[in-house]
Protein backbone atom coordinates (compact mmCIF):
# COMPACT_ATOMS: atom_id res chain seq x y z
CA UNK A 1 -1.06 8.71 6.45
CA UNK A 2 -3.82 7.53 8.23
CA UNK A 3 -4.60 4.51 7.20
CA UNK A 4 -2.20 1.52 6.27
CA UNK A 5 -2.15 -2.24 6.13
CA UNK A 6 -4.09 -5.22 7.94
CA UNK A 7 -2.44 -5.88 11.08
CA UNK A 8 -1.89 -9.93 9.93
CA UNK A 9 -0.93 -8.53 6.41
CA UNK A 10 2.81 -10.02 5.63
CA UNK A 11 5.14 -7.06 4.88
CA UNK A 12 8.56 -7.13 3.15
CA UNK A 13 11.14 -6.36 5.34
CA UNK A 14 14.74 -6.24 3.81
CA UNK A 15 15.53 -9.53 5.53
CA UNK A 16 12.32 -11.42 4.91
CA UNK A 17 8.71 -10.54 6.35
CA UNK A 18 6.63 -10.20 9.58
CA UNK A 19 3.18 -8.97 9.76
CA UNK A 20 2.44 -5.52 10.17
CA UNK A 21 1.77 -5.49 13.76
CA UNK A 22 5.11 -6.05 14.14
CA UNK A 23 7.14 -3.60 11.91
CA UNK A 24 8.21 -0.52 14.03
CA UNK A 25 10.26 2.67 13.55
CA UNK A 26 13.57 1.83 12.68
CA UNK A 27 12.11 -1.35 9.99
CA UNK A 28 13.66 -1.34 6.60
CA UNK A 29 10.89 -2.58 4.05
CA UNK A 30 10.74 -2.86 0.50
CA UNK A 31 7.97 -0.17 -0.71
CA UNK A 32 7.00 0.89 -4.38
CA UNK A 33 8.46 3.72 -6.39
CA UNK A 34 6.77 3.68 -9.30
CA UNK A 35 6.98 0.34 -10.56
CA UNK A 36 10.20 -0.56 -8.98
CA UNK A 37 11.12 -1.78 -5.43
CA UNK A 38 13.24 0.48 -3.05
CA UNK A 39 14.65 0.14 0.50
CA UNK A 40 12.62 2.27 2.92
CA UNK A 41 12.44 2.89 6.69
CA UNK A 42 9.53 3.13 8.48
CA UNK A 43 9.71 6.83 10.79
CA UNK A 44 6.51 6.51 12.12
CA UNK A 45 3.73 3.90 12.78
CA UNK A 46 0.33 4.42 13.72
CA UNK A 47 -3.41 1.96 14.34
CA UNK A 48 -6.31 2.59 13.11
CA UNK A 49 -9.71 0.69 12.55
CA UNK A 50 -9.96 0.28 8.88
CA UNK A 51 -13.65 -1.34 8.22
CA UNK A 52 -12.86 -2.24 4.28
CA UNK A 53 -9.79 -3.16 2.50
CA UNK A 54 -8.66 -3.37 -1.28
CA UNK A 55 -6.40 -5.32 -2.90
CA UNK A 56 -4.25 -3.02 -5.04
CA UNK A 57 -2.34 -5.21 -8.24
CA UNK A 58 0.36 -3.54 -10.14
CA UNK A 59 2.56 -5.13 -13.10
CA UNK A 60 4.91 -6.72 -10.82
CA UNK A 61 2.96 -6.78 -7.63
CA UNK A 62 -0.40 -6.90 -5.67
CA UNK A 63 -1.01 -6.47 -1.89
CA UNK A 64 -3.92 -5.21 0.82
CA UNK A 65 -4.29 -1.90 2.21
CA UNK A 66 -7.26 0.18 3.67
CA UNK A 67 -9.58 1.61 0.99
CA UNK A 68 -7.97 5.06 2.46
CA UNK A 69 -4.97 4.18 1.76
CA UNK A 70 -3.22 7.00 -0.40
CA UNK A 71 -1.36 5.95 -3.21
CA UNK A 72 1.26 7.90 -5.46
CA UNK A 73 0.04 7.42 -8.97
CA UNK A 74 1.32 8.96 -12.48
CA UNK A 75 -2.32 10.59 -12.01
CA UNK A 76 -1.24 12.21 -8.21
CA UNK A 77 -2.05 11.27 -5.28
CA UNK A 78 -5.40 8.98 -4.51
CA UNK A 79 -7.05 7.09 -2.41
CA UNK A 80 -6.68 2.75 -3.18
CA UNK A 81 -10.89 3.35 -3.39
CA UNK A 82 -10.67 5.98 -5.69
CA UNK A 83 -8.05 4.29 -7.88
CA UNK A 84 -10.70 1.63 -8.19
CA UNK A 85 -13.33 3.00 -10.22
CA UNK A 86 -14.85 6.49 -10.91
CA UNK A 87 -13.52 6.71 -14.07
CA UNK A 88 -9.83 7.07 -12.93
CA UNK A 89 -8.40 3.51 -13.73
CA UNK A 90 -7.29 4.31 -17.15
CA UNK A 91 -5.37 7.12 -15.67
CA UNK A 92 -3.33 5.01 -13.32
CA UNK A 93 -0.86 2.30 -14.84
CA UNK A 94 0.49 1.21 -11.75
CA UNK A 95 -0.24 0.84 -9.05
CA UNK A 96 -4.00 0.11 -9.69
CA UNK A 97 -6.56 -1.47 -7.54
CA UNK A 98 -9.35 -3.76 -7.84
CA UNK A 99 -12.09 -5.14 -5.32
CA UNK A 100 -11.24 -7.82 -2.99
């Protein structure tokens, strides 16, 4: 992955949240599998300049991410901008995104 969250974007960490600057290797976080929350742990963390962001809203859910971002859809795998339009959105029942 090479592109992730905001750095001031609150994460869920299994006990409570921090911003994603802070979360390192070793971090147990609450990520999406499918459409149901599951303990994870972060084995690698990386920075990158992101210069536009999404907002990706699922059933139970919504959050920010860089429009890079790849997402694991019932469709495959996609990028949060290409899971915003060009003619993919009916495809993908969660997650989904939509413009900021």
């Amino acid at each position: 992955m090479n592109q992730g969250l905001p750095s001031k974007q609150l994460v869920n960490v299994v006990c409570g949240c921090r911003q994603a600057r802070h979360v390192e290797v070793g971090c147990k976080l609450w990520s999406l599998d499918g459409t149901r929350t599951v303990k994870t742990t972060v084995t690698e963390v990386a920075a990158v300049k992101a210069r536009e962001v999404v907002d990706v809203v699922t059933d139970r859910a919504s959050f920010t991410v860089a429009a890079e971002q790849e997402l694991c859809t019932p469709a495959g795998r996609v990028s949060a901008r290409e899971a915003m339009g060009n003619g993919r959105s009916e495809e993908l029942s969660s997650p989904r995104a939509t413009p900021p």
